[in-house]
Each structure stands twice: as C-alpha cells, then as structure tokens.
PDB file of N, CA and C in Angstrom:
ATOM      1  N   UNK A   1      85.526   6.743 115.235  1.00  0.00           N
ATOM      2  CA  UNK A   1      85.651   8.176 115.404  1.00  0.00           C
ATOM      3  C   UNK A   1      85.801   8.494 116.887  1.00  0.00           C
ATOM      4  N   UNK A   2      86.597   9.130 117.095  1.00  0.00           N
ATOM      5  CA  UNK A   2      86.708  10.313 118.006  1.00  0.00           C
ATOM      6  C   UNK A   2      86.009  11.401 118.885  1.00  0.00           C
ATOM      7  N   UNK A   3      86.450  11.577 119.996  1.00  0.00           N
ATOM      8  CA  UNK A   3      85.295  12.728 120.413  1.00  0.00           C
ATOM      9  C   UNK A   3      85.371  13.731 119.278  1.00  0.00           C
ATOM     10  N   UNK A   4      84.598  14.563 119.020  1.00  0.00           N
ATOM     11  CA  UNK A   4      84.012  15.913 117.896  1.00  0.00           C
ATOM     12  C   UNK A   4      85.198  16.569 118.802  1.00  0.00           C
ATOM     13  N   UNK A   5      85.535  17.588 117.765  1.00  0.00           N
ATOM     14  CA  UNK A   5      86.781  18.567 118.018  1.00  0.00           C
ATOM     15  C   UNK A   5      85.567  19.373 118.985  1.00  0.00           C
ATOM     16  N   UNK A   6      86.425  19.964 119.907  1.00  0.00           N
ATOM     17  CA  UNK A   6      86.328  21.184 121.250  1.00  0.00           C
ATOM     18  C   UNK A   6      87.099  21.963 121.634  1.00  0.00           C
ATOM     19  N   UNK A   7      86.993  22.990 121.708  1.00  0.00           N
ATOM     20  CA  UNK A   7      88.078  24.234 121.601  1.00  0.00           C
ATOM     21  C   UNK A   7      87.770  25.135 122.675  1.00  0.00           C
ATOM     22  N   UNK A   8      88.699  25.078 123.843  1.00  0.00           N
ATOM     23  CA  UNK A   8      88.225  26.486 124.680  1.00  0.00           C
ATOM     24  C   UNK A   8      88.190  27.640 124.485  1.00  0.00           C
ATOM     25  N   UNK A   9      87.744  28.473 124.448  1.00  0.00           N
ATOM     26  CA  UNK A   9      87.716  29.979 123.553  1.00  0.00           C
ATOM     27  C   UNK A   9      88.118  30.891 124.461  1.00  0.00           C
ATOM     28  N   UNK A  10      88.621  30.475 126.173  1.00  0.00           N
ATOM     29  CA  UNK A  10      89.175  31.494 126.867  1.00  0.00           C
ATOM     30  C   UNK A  10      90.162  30.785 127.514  1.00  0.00           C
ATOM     31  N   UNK A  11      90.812  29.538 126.435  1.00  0.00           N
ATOM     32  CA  UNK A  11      91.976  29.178 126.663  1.00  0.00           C
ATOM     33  C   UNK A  11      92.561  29.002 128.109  1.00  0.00           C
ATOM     34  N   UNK A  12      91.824  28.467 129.229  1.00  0.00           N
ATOM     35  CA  UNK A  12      92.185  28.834 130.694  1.00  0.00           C
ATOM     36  C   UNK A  12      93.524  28.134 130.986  1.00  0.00           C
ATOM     37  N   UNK A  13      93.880  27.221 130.352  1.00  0.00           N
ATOM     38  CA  UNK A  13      95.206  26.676 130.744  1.00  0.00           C
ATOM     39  C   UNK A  13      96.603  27.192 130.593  1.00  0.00           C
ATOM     40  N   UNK A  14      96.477  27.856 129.102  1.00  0.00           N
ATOM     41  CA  UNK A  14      97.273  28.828 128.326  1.00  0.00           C
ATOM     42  C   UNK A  14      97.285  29.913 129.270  1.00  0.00           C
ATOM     43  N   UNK A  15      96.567  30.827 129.878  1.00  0.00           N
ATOM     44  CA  UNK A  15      96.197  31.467 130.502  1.00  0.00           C
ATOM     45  C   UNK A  15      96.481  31.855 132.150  1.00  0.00           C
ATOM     46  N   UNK A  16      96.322  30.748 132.245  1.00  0.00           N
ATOM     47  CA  UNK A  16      96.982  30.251 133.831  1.00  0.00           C
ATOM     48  C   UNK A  16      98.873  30.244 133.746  1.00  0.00           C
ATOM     49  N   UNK A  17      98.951  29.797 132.610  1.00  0.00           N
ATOM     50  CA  UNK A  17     100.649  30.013 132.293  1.00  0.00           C
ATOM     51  C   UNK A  17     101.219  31.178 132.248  1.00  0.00           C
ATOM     52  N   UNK A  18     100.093  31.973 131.525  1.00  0.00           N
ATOM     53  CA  UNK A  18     100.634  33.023 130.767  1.00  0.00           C
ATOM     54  C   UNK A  18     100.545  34.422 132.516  1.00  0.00           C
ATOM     55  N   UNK A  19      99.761  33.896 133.259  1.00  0.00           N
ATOM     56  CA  UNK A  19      99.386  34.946 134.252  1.00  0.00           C
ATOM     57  C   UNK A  19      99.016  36.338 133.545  1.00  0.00           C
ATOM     58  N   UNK A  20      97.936  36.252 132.648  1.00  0.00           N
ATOM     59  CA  UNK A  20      97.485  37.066 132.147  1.00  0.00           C
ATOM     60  C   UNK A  20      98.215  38.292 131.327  1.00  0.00           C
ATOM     61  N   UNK A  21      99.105  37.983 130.995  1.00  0.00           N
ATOM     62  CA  UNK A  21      99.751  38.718 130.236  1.00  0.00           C
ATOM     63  C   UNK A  21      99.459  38.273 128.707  1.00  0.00           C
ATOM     64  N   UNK A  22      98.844  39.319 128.459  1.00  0.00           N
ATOM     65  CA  UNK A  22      98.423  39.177 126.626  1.00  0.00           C
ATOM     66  C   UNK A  22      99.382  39.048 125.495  1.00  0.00           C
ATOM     67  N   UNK A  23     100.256  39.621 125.625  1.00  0.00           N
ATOM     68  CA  UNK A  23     101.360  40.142 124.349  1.00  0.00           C
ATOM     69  C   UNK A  23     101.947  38.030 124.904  1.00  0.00           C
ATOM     70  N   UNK A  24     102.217  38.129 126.165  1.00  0.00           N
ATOM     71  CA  UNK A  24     102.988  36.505 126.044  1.00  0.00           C
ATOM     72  C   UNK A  24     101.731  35.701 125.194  1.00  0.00           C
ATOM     73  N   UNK A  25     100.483  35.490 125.597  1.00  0.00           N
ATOM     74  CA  UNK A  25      99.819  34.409 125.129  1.00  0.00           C
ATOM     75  C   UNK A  25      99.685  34.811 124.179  1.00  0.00           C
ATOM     76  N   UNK A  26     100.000  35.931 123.539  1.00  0.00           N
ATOM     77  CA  UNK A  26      99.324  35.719 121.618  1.00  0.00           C
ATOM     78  C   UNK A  26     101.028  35.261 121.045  1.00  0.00           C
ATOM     79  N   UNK A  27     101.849  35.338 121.704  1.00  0.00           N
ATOM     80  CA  UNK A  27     103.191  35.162 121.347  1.00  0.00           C
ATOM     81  C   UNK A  27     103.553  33.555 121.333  1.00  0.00           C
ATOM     82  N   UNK A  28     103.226  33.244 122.708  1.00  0.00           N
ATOM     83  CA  UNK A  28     103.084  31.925 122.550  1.00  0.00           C
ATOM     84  C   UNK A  28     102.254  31.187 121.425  1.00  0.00           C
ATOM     85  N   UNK A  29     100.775  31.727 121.083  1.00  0.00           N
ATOM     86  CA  UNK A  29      99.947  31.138 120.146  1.00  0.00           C
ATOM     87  C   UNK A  29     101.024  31.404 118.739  1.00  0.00           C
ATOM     88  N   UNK A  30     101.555  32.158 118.646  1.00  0.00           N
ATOM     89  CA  UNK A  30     102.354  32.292 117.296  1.00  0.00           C
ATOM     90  C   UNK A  30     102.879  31.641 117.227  1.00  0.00           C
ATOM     91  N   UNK A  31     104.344  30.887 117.973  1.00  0.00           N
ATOM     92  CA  UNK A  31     105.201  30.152 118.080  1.00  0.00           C
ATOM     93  C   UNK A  31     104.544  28.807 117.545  1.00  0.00           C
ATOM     94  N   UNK A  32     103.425  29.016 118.256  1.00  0.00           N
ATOM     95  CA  UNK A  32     102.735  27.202 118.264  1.00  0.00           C
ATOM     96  C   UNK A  32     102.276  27.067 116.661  1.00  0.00           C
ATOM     97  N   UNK A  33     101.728  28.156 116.348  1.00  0.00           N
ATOM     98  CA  UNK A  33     100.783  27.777 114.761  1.00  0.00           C
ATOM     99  C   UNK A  33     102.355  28.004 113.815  1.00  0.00           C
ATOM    100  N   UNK A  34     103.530  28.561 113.551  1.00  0.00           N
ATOM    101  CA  UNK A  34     104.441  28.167 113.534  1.00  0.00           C
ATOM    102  C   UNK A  34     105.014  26.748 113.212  1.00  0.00           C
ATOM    103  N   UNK A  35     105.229  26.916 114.329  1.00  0.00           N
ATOM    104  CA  UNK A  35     105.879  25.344 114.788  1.00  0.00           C
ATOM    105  C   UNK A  35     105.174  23.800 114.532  1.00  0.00           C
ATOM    106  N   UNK A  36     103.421  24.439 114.159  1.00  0.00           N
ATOM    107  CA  UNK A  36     102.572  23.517 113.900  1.00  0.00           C
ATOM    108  C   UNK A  36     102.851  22.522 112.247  1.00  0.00           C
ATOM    109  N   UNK A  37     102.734  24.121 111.629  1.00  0.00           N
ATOM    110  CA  UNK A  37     103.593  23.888 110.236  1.00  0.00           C
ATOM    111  C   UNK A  37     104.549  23.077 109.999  1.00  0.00           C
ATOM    112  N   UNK A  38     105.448  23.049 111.157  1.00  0.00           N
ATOM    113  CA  UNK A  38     106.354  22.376 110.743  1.00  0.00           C
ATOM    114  C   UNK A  38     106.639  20.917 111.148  1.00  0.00           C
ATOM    115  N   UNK A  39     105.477  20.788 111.816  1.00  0.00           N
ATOM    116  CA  UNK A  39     105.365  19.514 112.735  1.00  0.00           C
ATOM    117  C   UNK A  39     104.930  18.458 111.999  1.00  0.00           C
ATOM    118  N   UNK A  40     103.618  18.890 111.362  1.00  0.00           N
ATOM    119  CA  UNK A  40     102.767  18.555 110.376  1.00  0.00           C
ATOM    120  C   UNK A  40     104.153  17.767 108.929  1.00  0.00           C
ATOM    121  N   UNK A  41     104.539  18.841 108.465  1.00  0.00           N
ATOM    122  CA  UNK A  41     105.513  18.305 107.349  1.00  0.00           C
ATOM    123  C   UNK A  41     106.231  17.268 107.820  1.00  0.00           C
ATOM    124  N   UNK A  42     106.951  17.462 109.311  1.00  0.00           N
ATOM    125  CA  UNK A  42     107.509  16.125 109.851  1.00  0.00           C
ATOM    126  C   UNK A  42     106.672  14.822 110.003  1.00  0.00           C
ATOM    127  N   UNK A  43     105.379  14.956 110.429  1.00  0.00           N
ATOM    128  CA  UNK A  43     104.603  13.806 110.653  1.00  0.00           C
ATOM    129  C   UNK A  43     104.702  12.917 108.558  1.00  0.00           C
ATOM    130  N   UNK A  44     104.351  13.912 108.023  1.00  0.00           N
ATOM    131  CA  UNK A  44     104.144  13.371 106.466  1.00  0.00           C
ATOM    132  C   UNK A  44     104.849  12.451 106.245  1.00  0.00           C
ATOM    133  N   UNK A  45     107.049  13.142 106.209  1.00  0.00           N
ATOM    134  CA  UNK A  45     107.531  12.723 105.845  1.00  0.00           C
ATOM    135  C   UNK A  45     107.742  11.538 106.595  1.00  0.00           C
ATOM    136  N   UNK A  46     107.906  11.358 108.022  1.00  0.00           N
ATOM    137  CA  UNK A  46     107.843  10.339 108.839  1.00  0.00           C
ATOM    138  C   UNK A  46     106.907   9.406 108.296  1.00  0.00           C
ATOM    139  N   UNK A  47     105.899   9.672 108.385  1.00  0.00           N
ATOM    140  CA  UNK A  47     104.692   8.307 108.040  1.00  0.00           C
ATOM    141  C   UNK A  47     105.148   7.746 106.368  1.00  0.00           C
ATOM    142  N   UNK A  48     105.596   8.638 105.554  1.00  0.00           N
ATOM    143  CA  UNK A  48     105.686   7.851 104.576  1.00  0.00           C
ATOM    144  C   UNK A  48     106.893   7.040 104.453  1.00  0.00           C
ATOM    145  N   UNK A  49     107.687   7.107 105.310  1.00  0.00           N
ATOM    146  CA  UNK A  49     109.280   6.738 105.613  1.00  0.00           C
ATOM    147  C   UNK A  49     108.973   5.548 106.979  1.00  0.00           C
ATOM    148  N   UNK A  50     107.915   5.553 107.445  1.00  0.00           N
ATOM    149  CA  UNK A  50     107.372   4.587 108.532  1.00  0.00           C
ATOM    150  C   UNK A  50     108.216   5.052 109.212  1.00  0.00           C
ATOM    151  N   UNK A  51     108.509   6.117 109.976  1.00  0.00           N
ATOM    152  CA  UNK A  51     109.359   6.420 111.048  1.00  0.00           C
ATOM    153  C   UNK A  51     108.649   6.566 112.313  1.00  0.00           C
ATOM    154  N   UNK A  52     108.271   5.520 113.210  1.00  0.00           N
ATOM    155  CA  UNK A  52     107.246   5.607 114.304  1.00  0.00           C
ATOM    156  C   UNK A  52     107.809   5.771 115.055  1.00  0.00           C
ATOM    157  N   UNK A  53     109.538   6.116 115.774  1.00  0.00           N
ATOM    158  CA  UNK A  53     109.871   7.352 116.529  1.00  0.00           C
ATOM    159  C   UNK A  53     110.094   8.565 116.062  1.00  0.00           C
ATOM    160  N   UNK A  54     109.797   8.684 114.732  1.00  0.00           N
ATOM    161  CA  UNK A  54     109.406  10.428 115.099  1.00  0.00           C
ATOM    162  C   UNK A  54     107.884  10.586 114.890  1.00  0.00           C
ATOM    163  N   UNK A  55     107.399   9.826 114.428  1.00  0.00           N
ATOM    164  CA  UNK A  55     105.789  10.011 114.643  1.00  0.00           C
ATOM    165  C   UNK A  55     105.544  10.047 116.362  1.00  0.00           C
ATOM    166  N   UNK A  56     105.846   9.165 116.608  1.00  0.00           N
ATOM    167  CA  UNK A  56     105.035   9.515 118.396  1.00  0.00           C
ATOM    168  C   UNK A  56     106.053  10.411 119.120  1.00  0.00           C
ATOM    169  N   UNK A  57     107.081  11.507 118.596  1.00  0.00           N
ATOM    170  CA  UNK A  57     107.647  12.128 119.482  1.00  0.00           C
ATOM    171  C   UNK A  57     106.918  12.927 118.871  1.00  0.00           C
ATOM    172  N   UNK A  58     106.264  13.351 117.407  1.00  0.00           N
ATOM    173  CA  UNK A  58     105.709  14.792 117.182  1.00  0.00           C
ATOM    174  C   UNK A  58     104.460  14.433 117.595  1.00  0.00           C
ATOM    175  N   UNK A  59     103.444  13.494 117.644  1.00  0.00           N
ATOM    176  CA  UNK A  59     102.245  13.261 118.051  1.00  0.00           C
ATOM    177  C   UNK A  59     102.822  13.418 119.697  1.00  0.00           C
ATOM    178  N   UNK A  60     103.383  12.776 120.451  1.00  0.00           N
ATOM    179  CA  UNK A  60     103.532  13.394 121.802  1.00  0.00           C
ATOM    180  C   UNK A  60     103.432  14.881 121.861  1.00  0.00           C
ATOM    181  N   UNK A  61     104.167  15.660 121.484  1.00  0.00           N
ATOM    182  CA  UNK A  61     104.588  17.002 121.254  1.00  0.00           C
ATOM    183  C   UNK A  61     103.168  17.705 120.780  1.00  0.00           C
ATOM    184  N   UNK A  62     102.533  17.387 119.861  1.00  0.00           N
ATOM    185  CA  UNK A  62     101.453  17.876 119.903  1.00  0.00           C
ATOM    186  C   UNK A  62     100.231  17.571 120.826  1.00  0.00           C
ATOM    187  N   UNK A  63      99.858  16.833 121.295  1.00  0.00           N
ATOM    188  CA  UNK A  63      99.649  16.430 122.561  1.00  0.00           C
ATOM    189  C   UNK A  63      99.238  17.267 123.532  1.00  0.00           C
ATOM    190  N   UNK A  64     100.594  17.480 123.983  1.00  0.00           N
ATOM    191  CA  UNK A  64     100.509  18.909 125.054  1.00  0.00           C
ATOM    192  C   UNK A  64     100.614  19.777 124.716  1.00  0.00           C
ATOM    193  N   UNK A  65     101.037  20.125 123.431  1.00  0.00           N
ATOM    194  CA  UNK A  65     100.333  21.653 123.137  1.00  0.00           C
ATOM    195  C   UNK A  65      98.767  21.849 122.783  1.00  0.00           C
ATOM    196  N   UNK A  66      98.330  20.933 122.483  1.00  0.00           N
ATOM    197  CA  UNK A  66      96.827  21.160 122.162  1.00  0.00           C
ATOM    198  C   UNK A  66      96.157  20.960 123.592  1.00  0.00           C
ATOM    199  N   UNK A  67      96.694  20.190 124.535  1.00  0.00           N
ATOM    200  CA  UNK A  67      96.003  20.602 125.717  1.00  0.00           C
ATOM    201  C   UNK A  67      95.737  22.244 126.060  1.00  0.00           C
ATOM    202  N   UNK A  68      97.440  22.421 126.307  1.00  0.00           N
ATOM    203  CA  UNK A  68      97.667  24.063 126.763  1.00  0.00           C
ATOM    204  C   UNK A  68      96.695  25.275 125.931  1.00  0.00           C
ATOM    205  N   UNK A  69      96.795  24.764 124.829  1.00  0.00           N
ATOM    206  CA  UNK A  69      95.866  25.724 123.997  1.00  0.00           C
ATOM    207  C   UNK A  69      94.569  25.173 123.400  1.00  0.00           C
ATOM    208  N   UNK A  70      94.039  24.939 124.500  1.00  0.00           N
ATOM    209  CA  UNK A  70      92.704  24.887 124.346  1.00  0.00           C
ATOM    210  C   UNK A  70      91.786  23.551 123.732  1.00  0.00           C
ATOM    211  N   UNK A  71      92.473  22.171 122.996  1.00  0.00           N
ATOM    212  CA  UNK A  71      92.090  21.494 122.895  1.00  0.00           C
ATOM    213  C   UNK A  71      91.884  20.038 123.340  1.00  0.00           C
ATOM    214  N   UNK A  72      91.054  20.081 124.055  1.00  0.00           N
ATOM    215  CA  UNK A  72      91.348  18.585 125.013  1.00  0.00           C
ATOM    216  C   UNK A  72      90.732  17.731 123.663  1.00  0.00           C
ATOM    217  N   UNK A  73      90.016  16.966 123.010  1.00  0.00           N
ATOM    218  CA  UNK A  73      89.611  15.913 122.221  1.00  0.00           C
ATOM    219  C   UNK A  73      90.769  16.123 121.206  1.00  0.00           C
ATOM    220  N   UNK A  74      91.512  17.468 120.716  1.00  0.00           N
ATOM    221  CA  UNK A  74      92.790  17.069 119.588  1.00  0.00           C
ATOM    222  C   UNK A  74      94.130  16.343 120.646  1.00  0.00           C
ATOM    223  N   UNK A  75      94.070  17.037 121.893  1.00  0.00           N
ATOM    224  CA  UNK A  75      95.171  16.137 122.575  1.00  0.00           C
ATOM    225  C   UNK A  75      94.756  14.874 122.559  1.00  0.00           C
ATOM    226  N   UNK A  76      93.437  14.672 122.822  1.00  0.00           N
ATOM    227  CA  UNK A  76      92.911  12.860 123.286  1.00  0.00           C
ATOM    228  C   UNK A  76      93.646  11.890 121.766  1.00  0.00           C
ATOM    229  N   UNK A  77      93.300  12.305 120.865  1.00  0.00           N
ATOM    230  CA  UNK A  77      93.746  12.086 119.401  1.00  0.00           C
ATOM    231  C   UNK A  77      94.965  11.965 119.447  1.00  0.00           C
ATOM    232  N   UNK A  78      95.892  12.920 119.391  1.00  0.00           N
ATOM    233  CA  UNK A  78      96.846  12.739 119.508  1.00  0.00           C
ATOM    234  C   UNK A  78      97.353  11.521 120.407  1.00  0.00           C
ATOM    235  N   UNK A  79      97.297  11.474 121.349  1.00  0.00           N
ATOM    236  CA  UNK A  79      97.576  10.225 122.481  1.00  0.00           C
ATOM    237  C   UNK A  79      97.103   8.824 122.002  1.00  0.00           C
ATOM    238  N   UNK A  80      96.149   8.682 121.313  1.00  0.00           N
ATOM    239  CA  UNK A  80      95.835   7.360 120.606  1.00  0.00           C
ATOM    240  C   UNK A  80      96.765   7.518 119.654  1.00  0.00           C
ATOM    241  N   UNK A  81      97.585   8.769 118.424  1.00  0.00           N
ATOM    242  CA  UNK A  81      98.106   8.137 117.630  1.00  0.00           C
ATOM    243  C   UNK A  81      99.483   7.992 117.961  1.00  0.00           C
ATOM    244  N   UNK A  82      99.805   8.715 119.380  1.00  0.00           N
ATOM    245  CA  UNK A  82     100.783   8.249 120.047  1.00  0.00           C
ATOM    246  C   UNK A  82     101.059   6.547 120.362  1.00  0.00           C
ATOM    247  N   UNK A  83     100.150   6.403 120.721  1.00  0.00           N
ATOM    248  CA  UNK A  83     100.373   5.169 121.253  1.00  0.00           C
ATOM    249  C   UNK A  83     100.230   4.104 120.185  1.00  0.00           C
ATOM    250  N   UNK A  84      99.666   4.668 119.049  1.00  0.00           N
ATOM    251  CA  UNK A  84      99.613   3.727 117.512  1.00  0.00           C
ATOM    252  C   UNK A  84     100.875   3.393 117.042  1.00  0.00           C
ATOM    253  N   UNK A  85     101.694   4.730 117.146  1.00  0.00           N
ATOM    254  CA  UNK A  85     102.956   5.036 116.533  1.00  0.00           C
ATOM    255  C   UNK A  85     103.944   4.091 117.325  1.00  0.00           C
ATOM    256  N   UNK A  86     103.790   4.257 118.924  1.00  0.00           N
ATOM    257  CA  UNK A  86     104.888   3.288 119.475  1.00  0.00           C
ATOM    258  C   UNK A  86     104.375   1.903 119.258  1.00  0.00           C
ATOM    259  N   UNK A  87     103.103   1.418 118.688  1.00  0.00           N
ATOM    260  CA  UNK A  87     102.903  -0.032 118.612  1.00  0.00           C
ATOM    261  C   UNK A  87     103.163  -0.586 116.931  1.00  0.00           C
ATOM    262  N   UNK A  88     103.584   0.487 116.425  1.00  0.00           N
ATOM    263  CA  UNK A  88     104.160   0.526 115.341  1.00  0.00           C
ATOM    264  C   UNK A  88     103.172  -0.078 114.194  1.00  0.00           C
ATOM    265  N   UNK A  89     101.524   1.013 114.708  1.00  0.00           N
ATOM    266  CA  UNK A  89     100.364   0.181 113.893  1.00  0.00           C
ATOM    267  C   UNK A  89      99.985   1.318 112.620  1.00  0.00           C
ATOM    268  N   UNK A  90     100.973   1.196 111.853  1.00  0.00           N
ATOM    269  CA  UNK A  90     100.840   1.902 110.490  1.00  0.00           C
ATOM    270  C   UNK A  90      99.416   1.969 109.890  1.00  0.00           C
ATOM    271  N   UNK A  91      98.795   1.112 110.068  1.00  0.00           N
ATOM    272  CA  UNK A  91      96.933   0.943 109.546  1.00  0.00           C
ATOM    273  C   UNK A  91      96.286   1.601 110.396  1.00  0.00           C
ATOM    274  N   UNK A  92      96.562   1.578 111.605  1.00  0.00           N
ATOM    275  CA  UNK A  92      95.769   2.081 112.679  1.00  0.00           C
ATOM    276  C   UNK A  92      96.431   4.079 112.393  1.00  0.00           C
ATOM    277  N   UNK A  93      97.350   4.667 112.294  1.00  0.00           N
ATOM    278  CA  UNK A  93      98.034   5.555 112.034  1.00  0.00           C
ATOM    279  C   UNK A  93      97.027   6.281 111.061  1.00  0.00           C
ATOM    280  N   UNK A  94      97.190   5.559 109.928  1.00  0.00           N
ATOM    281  CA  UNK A  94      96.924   5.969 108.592  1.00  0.00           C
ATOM    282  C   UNK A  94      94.829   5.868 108.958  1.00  0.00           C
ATOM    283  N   UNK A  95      94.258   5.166 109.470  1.00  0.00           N
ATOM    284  CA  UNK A  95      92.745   5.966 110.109  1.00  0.00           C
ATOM    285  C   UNK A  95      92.901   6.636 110.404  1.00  0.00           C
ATOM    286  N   UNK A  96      93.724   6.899 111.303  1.00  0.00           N
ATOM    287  CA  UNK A  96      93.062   8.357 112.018  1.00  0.00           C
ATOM    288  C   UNK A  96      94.053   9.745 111.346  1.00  0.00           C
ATOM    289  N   UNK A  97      94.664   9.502 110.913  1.00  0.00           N
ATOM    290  CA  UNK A  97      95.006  10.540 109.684  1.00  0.00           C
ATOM    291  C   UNK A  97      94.086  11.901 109.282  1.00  0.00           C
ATOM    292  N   UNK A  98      92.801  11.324 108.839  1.00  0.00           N
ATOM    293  CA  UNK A  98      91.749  12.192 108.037  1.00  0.00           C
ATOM    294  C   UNK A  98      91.431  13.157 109.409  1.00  0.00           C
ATOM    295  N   UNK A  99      90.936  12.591 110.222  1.00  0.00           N
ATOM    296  CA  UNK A  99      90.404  13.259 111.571  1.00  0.00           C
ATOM    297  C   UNK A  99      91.616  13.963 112.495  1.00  0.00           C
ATOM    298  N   UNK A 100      92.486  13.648 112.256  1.00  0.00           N
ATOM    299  CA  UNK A 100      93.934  14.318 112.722  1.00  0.00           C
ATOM    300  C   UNK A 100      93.726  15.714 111.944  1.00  0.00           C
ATOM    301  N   UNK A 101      93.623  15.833 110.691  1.00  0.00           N
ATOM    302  CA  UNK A 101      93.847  16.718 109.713  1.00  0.00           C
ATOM    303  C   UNK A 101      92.967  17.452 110.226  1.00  0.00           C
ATOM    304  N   UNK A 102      91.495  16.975 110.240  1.00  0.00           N
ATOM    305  CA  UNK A 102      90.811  17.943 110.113  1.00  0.00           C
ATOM    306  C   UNK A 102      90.561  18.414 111.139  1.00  0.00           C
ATOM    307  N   UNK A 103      90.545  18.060 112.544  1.00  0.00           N
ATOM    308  CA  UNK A 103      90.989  18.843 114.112  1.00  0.00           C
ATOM    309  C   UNK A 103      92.150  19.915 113.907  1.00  0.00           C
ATOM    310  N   UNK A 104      93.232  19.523 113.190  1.00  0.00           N
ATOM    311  CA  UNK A 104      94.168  20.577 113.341  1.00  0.00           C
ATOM    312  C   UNK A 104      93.873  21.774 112.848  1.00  0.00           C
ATOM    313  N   UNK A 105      92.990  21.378 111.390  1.00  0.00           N
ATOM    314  CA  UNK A 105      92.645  22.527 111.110  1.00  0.00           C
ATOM    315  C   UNK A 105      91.584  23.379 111.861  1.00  0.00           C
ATOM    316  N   UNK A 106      90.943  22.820 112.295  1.00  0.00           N
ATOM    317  CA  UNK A 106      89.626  23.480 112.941  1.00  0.00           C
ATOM    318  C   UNK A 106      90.477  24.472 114.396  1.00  0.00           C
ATOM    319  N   UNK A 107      91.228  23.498 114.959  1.00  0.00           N
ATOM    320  CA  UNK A 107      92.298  23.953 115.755  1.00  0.00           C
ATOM    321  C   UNK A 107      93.271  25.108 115.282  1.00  0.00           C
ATOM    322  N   UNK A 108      93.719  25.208 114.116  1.00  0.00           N
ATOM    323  CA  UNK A 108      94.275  26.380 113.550  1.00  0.00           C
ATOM    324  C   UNK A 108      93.668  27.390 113.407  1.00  0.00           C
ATOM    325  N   UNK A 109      92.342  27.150 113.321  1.00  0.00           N
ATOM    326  CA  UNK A 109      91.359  28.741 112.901  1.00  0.00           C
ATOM    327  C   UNK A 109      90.609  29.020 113.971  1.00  0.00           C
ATOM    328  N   UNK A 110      90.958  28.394 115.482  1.00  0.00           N
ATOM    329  CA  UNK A 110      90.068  28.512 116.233  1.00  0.00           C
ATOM    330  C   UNK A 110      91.217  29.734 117.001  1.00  0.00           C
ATOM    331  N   UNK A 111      92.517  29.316 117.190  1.00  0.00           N
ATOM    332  CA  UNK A 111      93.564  29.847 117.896  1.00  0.00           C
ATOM    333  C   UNK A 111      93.913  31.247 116.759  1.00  0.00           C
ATOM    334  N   UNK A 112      93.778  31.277 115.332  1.00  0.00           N
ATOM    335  CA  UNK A 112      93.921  32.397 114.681  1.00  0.00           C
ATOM    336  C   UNK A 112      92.692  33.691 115.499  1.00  0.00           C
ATOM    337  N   UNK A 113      91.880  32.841 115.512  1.00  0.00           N
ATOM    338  CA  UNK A 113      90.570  33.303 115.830  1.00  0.00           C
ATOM    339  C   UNK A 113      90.510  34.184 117.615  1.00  0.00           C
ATOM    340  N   UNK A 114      91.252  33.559 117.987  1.00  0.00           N
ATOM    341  CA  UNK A 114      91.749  34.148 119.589  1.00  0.00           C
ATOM    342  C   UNK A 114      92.595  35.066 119.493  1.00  0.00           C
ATOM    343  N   UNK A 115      93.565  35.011 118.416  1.00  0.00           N
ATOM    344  CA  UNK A 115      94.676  35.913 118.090  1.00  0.00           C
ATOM    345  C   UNK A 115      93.872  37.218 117.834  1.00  0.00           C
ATOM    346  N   UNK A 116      93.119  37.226 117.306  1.00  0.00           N
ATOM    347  CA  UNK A 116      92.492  38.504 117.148  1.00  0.00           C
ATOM    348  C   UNK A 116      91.609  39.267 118.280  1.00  0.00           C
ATOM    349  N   UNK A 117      91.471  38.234 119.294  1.00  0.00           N
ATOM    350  CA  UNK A 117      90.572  38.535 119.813  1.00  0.00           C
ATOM    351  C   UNK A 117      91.154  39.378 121.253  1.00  0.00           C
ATOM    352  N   UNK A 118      92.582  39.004 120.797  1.00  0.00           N
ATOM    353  CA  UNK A 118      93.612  39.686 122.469  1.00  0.00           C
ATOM    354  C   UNK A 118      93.864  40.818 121.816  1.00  0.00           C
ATOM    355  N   UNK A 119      93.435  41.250 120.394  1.00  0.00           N
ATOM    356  CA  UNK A 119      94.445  42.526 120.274  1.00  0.00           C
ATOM    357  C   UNK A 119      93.371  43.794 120.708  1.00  0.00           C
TER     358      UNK A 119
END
C-alpha cells in the first residue's frame, strides 16, 4: 500500500495558476472531472487490451493533474503505475488497480466538494 489519499482543500497549486481567479479554477476543475471520465474508460480498455503505451501516457497525464489539483499521494500512485506500465508489469498494474480506484474516487468528491465551495 500506498501513502493514504491527501487532498489539499485550498488547492494552492491550482491556485497559483489560476492567479486567483475563481470562475477559471472551478472551470478548470470541470474540464478535469470531465476528462477524468474519460481517462478512466481509456485506462480499462487499455489494460484489458495490455496496451502499456497508453496506460503510462494516461497514468502520466493523470499524474500532473492530480498534483495541480490538490493531490500529491494520487500523483505519487500514479507515477509508480507509470513506471509499471513502461516496465510492462501487468501484475504489478493490476495491484494497484483497487487503490487507484479508490483515490480517484475520494479525489472526485473531494474536488466536487471545492466546486461548491468557490461558488
């Protein structure tokens, strides 16, 4: 296991981008939970197709967005299954799977959870 999911709740990195402009960072957070959706379906079909360049380009990709928005231990994750994916360790992949899932989600309701909190 992994560091325990951690979530910044005043997002300072996002923030620092955004130069305090609200309407951008909840805009940006949209794009991302979005785009998350669809990342996610790519990782599926990839892993069941063993496609370990598009697994570590969407595990890259998520990566730095979970830095920017607030999660350093889902980026750390990510970067191990980055680096699973380019060693092309399908067993090693498929562990950390469960804990992938369930950071993202915790990560999805943490950033819904901010969304409300700029309006």
């Amino acid at each position: 296991m992994h560091s325990p999911y951690t979530f910044d709740t005043r997002l300072q990195l996002l923030d620092s981008m955004a130069s305090g402009d609200l309407s951008f960072k909840q805009e940006l957070i949209d794009v991302y939970l979005r785009d998350l959706t669809q990342m996610k379906r790519q990782l599926s079909k990839a892993f069941s197709e063993r496609d370990f360049v598009s697994l570590k380009r969407v595990f890259h990709t998520l990566k730095s967005n979970a830095k920017v928005l607030g999660s350093d231990s889902l980026s750390a994750l990510c970067l191990v299954l980055e680096k699973a994916s380019e060693g092309k360790d399908l067993k090693r992949v498929a562990s950390l799977l469960p804990e992938f899932s369930s950071q993202v989600k915790m990560h999805e309701r943490d950033l819904k959870k901010s969304i409300k909190g700029l309006s």
